[in-house]
C-alpha atoms as a PDB file:
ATOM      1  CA  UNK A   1      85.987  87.155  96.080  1.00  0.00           C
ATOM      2  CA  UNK A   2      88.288  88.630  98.952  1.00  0.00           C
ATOM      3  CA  UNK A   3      89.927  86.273 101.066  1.00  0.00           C
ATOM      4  CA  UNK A   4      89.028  86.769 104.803  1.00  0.00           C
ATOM      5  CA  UNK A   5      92.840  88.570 105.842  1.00  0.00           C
ATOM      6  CA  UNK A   6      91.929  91.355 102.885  1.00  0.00           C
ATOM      7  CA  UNK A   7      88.391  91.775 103.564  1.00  0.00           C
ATOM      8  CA  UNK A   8      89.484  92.617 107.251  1.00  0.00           C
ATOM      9  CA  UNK A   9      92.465  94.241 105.955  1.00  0.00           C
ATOM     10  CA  UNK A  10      90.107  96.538 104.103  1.00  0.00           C
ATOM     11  CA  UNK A  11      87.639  96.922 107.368  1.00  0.00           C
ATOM     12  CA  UNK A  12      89.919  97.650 109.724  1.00  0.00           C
ATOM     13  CA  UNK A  13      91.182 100.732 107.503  1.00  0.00           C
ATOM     14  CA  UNK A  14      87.597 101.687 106.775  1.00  0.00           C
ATOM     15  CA  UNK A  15      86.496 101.995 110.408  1.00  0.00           C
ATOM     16  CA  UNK A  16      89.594 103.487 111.985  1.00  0.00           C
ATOM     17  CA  UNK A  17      92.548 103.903 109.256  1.00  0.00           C
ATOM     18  CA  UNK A  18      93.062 107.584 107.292  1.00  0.00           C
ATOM     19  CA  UNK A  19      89.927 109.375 105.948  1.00  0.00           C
ATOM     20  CA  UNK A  20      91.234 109.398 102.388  1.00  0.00           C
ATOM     21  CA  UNK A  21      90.724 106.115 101.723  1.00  0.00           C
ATOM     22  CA  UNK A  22      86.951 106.633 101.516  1.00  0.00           C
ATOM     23  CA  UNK A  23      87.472 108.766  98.845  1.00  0.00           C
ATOM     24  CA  UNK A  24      87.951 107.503  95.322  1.00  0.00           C
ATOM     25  CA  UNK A  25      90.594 108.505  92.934  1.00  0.00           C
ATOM     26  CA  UNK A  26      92.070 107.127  89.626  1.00  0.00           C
ATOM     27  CA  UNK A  27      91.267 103.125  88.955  1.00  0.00           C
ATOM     28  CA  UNK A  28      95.013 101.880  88.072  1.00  0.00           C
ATOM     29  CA  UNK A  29      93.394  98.659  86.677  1.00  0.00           C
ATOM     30  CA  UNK A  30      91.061 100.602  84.313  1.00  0.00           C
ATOM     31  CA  UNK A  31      94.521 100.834  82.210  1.00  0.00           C
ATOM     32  CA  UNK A  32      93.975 103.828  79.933  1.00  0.00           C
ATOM     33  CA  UNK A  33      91.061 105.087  80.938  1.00  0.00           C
ATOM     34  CA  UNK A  34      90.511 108.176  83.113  1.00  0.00           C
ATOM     35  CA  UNK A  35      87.831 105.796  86.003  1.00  0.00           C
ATOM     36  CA  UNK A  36      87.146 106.809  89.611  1.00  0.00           C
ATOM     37  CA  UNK A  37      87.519 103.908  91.897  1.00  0.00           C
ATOM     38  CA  UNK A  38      88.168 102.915  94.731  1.00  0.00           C
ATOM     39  CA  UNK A  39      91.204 103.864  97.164  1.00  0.00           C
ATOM     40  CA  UNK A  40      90.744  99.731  98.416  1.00  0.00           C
ATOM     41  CA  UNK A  41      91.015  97.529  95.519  1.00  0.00           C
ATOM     42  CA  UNK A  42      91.187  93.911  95.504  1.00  0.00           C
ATOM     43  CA  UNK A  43      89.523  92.766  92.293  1.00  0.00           C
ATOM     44  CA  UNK A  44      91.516  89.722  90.755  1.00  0.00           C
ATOM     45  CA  UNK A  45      92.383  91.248  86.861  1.00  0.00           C
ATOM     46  CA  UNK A  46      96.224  90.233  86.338  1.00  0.00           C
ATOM     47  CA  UNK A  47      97.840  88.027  84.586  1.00  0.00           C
ATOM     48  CA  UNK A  48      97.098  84.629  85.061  1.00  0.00           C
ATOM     49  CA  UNK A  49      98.660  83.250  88.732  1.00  0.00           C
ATOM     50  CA  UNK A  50      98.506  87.065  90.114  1.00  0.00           C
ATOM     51  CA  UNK A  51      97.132  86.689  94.103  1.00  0.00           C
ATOM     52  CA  UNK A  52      94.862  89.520  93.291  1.00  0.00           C
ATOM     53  CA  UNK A  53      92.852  86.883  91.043  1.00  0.00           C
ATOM     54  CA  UNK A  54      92.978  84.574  93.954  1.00  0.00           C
ATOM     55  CA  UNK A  55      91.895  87.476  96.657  1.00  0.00           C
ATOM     56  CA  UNK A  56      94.980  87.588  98.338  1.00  0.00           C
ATOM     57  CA  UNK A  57      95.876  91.033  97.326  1.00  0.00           C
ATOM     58  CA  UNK A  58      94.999  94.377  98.150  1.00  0.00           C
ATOM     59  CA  UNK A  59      95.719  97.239  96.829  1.00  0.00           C
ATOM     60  CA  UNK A  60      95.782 100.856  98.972  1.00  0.00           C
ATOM     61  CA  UNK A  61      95.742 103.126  96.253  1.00  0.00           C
ATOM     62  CA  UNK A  62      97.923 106.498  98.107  1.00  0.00           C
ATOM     63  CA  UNK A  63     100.511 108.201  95.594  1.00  0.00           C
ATOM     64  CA  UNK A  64     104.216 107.844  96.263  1.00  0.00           C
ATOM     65  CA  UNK A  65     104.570 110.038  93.382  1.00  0.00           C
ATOM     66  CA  UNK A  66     102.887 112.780  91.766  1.00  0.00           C
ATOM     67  CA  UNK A  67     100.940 112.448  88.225  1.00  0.00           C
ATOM     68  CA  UNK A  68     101.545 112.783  85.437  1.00  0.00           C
ATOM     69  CA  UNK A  69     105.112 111.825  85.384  1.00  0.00           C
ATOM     70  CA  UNK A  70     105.698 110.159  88.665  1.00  0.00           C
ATOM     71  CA  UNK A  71     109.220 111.889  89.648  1.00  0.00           C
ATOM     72  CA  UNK A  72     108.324 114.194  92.679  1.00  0.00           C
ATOM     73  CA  UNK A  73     107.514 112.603  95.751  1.00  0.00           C
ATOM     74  CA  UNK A  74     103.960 113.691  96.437  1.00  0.00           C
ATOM     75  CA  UNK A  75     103.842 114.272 100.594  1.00  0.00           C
ATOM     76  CA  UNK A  76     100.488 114.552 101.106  1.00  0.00           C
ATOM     77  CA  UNK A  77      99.508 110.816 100.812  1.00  0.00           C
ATOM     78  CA  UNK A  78     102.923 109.482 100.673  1.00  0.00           C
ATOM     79  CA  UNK A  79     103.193 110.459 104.440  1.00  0.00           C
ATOM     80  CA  UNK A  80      99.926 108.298 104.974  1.00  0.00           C
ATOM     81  CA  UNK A  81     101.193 105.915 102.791  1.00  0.00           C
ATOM     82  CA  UNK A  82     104.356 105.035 104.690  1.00  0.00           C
ATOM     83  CA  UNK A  83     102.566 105.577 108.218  1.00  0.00           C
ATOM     84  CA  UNK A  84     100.436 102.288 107.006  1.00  0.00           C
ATOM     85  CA  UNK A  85     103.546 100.671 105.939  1.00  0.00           C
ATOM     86  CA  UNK A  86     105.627 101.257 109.293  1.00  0.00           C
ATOM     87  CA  UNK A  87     101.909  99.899 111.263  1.00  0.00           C
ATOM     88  CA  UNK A  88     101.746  96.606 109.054  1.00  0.00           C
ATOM     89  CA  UNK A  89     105.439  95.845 109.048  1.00  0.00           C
ATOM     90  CA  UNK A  90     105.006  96.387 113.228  1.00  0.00           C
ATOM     91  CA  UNK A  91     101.756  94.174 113.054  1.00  0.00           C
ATOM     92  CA  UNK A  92     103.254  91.187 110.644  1.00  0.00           C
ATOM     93  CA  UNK A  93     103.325  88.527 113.317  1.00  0.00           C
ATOM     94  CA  UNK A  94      99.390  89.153 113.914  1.00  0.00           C
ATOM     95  CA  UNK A  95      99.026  89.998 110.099  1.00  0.00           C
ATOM     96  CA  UNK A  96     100.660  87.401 108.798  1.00  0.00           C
ATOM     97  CA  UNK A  97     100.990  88.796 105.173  1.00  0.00           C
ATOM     98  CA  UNK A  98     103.403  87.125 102.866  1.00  0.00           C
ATOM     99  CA  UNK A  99     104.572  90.642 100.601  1.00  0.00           C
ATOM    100  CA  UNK A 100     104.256  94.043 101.091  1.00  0.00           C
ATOM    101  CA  UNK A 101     105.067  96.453  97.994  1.00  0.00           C
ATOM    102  CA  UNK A 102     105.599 100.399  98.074  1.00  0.00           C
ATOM    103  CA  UNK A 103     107.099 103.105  96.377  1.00  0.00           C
ATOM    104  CA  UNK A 104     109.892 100.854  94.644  1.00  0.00           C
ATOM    105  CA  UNK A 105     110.533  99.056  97.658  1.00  0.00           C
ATOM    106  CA  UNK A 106     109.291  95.286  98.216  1.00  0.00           C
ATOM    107  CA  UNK A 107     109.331  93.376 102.293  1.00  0.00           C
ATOM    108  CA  UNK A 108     108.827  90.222 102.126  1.00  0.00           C
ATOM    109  CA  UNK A 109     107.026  88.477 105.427  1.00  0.00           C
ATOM    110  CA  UNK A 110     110.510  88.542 107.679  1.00  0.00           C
ATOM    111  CA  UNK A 111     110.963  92.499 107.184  1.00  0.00           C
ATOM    112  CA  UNK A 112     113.667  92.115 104.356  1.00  0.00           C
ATOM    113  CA  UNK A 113     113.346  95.602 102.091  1.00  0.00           C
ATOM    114  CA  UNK A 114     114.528  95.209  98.658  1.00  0.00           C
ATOM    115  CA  UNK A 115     114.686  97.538  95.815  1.00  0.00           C
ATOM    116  CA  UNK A 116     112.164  97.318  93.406  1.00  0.00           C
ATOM    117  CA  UNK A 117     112.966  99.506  90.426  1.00  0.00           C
ATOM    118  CA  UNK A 118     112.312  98.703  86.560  1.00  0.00           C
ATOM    119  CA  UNK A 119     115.097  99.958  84.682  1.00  0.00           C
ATOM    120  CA  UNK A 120     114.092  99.437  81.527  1.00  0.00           C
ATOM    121  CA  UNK A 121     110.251  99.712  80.480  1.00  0.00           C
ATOM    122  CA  UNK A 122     107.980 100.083  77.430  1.00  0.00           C
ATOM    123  CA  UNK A 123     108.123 103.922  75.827  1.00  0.00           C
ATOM    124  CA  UNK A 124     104.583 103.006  74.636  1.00  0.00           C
ATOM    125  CA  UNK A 125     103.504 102.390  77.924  1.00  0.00           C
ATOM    126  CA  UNK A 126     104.996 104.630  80.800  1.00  0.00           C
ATOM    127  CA  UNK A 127     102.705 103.222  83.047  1.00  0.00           C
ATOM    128  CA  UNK A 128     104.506  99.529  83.158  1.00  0.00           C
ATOM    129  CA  UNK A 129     107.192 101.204  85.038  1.00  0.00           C
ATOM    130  CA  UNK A 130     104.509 102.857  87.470  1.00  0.00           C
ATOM    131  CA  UNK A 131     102.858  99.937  88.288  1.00  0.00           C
ATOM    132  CA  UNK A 132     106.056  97.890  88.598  1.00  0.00           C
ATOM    133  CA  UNK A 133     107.709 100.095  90.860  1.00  0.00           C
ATOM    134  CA  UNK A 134     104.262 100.634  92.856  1.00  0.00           C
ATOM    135  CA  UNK A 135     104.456 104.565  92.616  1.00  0.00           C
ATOM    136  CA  UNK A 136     100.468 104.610  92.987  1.00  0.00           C
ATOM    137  CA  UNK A 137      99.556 102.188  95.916  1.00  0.00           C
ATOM    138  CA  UNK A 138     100.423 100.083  98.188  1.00  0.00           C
ATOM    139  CA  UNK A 139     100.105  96.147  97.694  1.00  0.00           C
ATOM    140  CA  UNK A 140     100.156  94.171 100.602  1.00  0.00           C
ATOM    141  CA  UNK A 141      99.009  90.283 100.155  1.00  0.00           C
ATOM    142  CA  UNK A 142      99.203  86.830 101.701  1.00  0.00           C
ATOM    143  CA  UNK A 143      99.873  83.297 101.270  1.00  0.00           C
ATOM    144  CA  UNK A 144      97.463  80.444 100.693  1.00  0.00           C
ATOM    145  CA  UNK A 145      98.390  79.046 104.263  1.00  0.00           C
ATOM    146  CA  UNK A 146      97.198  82.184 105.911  1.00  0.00           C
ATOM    147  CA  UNK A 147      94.844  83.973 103.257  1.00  0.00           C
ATOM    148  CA  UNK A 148      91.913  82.794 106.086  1.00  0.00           C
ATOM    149  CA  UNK A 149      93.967  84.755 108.871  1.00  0.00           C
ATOM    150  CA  UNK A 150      91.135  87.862 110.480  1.00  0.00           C
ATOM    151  CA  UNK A 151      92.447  87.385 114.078  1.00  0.00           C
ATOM    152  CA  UNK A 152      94.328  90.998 113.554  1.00  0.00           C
ATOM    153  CA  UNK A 153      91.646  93.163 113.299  1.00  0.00           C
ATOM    154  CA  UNK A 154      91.710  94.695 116.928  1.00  0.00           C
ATOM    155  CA  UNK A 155      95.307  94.985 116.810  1.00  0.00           C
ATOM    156  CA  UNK A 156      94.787  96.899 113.384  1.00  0.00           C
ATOM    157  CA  UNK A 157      92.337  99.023 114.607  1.00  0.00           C
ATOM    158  CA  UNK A 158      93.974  99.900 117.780  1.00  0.00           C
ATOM    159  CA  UNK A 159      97.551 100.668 115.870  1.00  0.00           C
ATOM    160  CA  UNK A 160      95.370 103.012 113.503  1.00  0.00           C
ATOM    161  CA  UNK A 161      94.143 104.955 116.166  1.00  0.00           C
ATOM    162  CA  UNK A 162      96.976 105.297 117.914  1.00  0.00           C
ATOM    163  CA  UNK A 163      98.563 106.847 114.914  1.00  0.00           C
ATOM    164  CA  UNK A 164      95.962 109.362 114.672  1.00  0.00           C
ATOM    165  CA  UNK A 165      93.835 108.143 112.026  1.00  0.00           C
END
């Protein structure tokens, strides 16, 4: 089950955040399979300690990259994808989230970027690299301390309007 800062995370973009994201698209934990899903996913099914497991984690599935081979920037939800970013790394105080992934870049909860590429990765499973460097979505989580934090919904919601949405 969601933590409370996800499950407003994920209202807050329902109600007033980009149209696409009530639309459903590939389900990156369905590895392998070809499954609709979701655009908000923040079912716990990694590897033992992962935050998702705990519901900590979301993930806002909008493609840095295009499909199949994830090497040309894909603009259409890219451009929606980094408008969220710039909103939650404006809104962190409120927030309070604890890591922030995109697009082979990681923030942790003072606004530090750091590169997040996987130079080497398994030939027999192109994906790892994907999903490493968060090419597909968005993963924005928090700690245990404020996993309970929903005070930032009206600031949400007012950001995501004013940015159009």
């Amino acid at each position: 089950m969601a933590t409370p800062a996800v499950e407003t995370l994920k209202r807050a973009l329902l109600a007033s955040g980009p149209a696409i994201l009530k639309t459903m698209t590939f389900d990156h934990y369905d590895k392998g399979k070809a499954v609709l899903g979701s655009r908000l996913q923040s079912q716990g099914q990694g590897p033992p300690g992962d935050v998702h497991n705990s519901g900590r984690a979301l993930d806002i599935i909008l493609y840095s990259k295009k499909p199949p081979m994830f090497q040309v920037f894909f603009e259409e939800e890219a451009t929606i994808g980094y408008g969220l970013v710039n909103i939650f790394l404006g809104l962190q105080a409120s927030m309070k989230w604890d890591t922030m992934i995109y697009d082979q870049k990681e923030w942790n909860r003072d606004g530090k970027i750091f590169g997040r590429t996987k130079p080497s990765y398994s030939l027999t499973d192109p994906m790892d690299r994907v999903r490493f460097e968060h090419l597909t979505h968005i993963h924005i989580d928090w700690s245990v301390a404020n996993a309970n934090n929903s005070a930032f919904y009206d600031e949400l919601e007012r950001n995501l309007k004013d940015a159009g949405y």
